[in-house]
N, C-alpha and C. Protein backbone atom coordinates (compact mmCIF):
# COMPACT_ATOMS: atom_id res chain seq x y z
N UNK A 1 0.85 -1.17 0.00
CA UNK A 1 0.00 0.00 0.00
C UNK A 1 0.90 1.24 0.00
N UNK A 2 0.31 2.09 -0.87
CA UNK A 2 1.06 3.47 -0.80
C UNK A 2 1.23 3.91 0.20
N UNK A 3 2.40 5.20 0.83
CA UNK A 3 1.93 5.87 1.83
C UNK A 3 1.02 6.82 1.77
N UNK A 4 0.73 7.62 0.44
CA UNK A 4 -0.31 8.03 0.46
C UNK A 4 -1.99 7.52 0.33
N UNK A 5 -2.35 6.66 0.48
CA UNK A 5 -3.54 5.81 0.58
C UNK A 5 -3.51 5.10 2.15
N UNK A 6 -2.66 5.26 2.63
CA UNK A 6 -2.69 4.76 4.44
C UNK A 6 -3.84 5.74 5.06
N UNK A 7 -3.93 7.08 5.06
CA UNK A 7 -4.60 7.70 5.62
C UNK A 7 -5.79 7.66 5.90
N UNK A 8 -6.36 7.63 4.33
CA UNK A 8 -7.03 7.04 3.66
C UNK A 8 -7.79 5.38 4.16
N UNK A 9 -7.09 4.61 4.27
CA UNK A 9 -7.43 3.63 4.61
C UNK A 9 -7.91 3.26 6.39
N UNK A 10 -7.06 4.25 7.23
CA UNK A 10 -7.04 4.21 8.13
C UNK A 10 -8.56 5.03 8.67
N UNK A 11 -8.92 6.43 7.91
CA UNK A 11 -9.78 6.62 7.83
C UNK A 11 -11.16 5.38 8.09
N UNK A 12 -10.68 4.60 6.73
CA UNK A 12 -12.62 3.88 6.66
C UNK A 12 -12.00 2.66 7.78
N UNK A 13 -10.72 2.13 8.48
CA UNK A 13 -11.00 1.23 9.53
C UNK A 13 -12.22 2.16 10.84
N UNK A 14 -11.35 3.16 11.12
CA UNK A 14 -12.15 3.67 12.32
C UNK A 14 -13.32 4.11 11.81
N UNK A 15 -13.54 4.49 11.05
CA UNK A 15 -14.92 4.95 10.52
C UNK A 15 -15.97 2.79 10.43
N UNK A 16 -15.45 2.43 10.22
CA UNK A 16 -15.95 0.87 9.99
C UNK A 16 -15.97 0.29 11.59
N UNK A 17 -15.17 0.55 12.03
CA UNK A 17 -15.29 0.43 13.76
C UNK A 17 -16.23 0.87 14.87
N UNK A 18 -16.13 2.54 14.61
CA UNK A 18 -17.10 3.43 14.88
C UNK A 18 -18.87 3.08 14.82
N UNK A 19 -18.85 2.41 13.38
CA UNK A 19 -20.14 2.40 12.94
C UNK A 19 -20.76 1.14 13.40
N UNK A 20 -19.70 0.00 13.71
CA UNK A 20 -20.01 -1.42 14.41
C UNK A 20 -20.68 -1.11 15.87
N UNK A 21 -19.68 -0.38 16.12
CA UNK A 21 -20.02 -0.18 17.83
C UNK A 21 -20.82 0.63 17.90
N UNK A 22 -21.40 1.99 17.00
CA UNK A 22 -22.72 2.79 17.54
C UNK A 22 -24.24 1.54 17.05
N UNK A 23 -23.76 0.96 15.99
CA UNK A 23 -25.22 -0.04 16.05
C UNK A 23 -25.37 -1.17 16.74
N UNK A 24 -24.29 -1.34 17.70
CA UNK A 24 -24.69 -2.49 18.61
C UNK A 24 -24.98 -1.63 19.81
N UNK A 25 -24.61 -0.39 19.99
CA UNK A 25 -25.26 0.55 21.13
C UNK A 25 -26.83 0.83 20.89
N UNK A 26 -26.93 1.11 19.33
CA UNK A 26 -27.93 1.87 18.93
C UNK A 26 -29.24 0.82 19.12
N UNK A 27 -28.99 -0.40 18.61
CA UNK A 27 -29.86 -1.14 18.81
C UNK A 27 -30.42 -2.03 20.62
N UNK A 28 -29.33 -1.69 21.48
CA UNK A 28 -29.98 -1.41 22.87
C UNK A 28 -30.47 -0.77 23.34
N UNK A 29 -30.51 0.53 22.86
CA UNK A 29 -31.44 1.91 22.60
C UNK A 29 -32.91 1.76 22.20
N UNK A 30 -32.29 0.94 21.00
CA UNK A 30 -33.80 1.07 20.29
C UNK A 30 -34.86 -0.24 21.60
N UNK A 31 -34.23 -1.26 21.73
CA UNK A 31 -34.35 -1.99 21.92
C UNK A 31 -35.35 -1.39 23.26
N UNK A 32 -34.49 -1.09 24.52
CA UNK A 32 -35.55 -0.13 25.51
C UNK A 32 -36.39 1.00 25.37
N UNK A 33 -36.30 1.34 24.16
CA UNK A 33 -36.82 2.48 23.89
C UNK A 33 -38.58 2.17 23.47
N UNK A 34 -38.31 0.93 22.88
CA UNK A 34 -39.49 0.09 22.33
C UNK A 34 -40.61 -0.65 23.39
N UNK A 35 -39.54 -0.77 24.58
CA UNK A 35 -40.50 -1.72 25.31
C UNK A 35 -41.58 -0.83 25.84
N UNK A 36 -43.19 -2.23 25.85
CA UNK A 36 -43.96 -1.53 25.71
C UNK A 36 -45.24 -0.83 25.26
N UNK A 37 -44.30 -0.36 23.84
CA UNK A 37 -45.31 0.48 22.90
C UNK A 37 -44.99 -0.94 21.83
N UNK A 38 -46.12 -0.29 20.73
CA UNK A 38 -47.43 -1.47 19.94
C UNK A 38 -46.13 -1.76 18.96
N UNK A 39 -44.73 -1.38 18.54
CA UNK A 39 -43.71 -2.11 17.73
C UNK A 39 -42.72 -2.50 18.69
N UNK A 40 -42.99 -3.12 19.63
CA UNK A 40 -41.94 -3.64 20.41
C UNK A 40 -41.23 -4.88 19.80
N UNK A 41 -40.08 -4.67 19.72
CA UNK A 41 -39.00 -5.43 19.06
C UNK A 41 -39.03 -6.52 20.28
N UNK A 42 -39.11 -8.07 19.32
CA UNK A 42 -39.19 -9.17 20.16
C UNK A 42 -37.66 -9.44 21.23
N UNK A 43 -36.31 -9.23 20.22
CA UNK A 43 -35.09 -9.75 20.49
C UNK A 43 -34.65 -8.42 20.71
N UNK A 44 -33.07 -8.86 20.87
CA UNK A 44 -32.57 -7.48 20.64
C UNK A 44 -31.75 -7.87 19.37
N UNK A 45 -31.98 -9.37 18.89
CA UNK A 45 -31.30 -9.19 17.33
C UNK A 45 -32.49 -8.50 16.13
N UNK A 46 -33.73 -8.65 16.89
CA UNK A 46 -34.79 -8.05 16.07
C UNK A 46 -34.31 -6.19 15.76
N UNK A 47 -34.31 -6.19 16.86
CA UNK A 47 -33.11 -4.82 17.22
C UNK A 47 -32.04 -4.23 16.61
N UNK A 48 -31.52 -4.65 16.43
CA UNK A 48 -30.20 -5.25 15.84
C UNK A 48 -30.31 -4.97 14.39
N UNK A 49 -31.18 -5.70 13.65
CA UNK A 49 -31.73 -6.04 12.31
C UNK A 49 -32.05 -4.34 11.93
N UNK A 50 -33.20 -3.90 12.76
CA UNK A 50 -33.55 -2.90 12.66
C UNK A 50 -32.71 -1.47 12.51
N UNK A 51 -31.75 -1.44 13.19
CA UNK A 51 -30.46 -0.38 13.45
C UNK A 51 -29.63 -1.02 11.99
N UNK A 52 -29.31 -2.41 11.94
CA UNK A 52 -28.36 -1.97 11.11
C UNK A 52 -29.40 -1.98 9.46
N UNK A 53 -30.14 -2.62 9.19
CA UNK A 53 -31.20 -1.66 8.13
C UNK A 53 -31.34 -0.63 8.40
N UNK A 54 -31.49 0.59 9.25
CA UNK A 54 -31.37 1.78 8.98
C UNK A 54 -29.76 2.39 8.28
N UNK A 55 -29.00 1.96 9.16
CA UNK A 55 -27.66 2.03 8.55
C UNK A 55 -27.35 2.27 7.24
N UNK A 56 -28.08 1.38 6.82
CA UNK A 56 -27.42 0.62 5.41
C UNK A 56 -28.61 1.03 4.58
N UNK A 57 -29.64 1.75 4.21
CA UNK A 57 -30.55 2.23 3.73
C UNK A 57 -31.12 3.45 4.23
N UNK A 58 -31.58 4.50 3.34
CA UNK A 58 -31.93 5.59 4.28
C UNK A 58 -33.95 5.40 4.21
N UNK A 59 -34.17 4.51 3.91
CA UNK A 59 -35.45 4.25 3.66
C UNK A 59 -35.27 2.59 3.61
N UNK A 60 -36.23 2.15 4.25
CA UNK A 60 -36.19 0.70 4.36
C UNK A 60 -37.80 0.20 4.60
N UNK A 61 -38.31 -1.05 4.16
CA UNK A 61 -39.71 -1.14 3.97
C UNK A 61 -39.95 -1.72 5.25
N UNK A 62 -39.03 -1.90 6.50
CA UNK A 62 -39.56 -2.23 7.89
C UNK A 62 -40.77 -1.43 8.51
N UNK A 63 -41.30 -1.74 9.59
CA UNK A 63 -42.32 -1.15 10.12
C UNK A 63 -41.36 -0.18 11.09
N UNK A 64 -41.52 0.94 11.56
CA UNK A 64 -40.71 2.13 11.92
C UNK A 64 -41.29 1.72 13.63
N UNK A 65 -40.40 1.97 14.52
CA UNK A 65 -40.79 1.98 15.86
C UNK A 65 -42.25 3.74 16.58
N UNK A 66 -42.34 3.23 17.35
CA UNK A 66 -43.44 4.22 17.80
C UNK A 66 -42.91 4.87 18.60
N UNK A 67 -41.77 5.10 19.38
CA UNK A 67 -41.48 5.83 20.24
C UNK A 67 -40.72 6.77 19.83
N UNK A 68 -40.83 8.14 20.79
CA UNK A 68 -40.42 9.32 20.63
C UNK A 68 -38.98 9.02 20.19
N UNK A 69 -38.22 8.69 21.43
CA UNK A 69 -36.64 7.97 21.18
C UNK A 69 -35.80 7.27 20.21
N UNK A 70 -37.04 6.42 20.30
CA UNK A 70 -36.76 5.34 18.64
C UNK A 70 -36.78 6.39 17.59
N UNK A 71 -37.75 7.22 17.32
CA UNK A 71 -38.23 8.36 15.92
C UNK A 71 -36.50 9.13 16.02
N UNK A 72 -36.32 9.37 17.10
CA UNK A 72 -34.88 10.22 16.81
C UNK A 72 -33.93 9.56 17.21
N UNK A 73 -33.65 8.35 17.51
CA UNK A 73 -32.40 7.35 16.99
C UNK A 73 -32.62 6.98 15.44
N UNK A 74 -33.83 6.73 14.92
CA UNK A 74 -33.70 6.44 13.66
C UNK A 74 -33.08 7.59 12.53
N UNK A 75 -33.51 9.17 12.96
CA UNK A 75 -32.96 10.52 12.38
C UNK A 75 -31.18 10.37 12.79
N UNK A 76 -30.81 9.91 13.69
CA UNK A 76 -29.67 9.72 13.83
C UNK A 76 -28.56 8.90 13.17
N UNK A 77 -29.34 7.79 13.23
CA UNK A 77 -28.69 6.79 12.34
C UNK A 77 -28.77 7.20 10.87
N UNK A 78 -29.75 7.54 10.37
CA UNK A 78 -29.51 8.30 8.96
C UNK A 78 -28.60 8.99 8.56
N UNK A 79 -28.51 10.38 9.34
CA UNK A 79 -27.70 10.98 9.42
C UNK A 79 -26.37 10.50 9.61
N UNK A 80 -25.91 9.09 10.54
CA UNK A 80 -24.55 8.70 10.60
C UNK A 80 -24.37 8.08 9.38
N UNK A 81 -25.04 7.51 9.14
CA UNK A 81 -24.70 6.94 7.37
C UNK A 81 -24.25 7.81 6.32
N UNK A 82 -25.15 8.77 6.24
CA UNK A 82 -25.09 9.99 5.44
C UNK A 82 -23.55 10.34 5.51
N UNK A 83 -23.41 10.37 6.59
CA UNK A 83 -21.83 11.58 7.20
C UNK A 83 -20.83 10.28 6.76
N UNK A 84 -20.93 8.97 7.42
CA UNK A 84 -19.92 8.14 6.86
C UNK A 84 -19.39 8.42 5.44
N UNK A 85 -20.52 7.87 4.67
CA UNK A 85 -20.58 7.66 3.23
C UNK A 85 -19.90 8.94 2.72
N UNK A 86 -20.21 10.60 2.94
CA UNK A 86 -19.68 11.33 2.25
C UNK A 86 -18.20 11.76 2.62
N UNK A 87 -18.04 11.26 4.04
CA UNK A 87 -16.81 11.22 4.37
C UNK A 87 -15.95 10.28 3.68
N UNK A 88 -16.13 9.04 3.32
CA UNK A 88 -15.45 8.17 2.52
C UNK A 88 -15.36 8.66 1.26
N UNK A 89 -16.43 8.86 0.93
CA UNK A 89 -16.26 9.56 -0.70
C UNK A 89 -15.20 10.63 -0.77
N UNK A 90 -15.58 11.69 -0.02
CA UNK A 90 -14.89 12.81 0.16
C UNK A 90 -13.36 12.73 0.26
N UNK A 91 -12.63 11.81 1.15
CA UNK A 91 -11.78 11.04 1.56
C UNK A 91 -10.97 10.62 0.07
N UNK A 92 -11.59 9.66 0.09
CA UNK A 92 -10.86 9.11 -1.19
C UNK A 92 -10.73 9.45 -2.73
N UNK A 93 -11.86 10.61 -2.98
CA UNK A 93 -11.95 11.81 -4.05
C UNK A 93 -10.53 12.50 -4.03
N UNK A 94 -10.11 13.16 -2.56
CA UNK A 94 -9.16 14.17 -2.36
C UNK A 94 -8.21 13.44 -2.76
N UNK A 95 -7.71 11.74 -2.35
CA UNK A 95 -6.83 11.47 -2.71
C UNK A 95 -6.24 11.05 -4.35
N UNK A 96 -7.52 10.37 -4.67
CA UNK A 96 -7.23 10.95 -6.47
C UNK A 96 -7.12 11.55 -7.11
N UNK A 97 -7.61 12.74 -6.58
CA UNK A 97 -7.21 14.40 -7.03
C UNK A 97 -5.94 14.98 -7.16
N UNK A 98 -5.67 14.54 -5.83
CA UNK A 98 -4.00 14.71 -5.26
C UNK A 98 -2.93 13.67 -6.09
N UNK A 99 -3.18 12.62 -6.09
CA UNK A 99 -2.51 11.79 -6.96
C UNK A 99 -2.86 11.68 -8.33
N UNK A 100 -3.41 12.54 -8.75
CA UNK A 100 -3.51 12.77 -10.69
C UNK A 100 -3.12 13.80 -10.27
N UNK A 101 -3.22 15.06 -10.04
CA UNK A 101 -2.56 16.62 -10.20
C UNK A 101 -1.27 15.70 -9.82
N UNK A 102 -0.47 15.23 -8.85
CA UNK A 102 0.86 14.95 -8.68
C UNK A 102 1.95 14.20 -9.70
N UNK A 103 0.73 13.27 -10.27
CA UNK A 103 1.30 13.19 -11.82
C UNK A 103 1.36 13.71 -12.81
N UNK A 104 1.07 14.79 -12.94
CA UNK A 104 0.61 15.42 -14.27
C UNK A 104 1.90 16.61 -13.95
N UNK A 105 2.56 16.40 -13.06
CA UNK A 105 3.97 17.96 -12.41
C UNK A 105 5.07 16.98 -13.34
């Protein structure tokens, strides 16, 4: 690996780390957040399922939880996807940018 693509790479580990560990938080969240009210998640892998389909879709054909908490963990998790994704893009754009202008000197 280049040294210029380490950064880069090191970037999407913690960013890939980051995102493991807020949806196994997120989905204990959801998980109490649910108990209760009329979409109460059976498991917490039901849970689980649910957080990381939000993740990974910003629209998903699941049934949406009813609670206040749940409604804005789910705005959250969107939003962390969102920010990942353009951070990676963003990320690895700059570095092809940087490495074609550096060839072209």
């Amino acid at each position: 690996m280049s040294e210029a693509a380490r950064p880069h790479v090191r970037l999407l580990a913690a960013l890939v780390a980051a995102t493991f560990a807020f949806d196994v938080v997120a989905a204990w969240i959801a998980l109490a957040a649910e108990r209760g009210h009329a979409h109460a998640f059976g498991t917490y892998w039901d849970a689980l399922f649910w957080t990381t389909t939000q993740l990974l879709t910003v629209s998903s054909q699941l049934q949406n939880p009813t609670s206040g908490i749940a409604h804005g963990l789910d705005i959250v998790l969107e939003l962390w996807s969102i920010s990942v994704v353009t951070t990676v893009a963003g990320s690895w754009a700059a570095f092809f940018h940087h490495r074609r202008h550096s060839a072209a000197r």
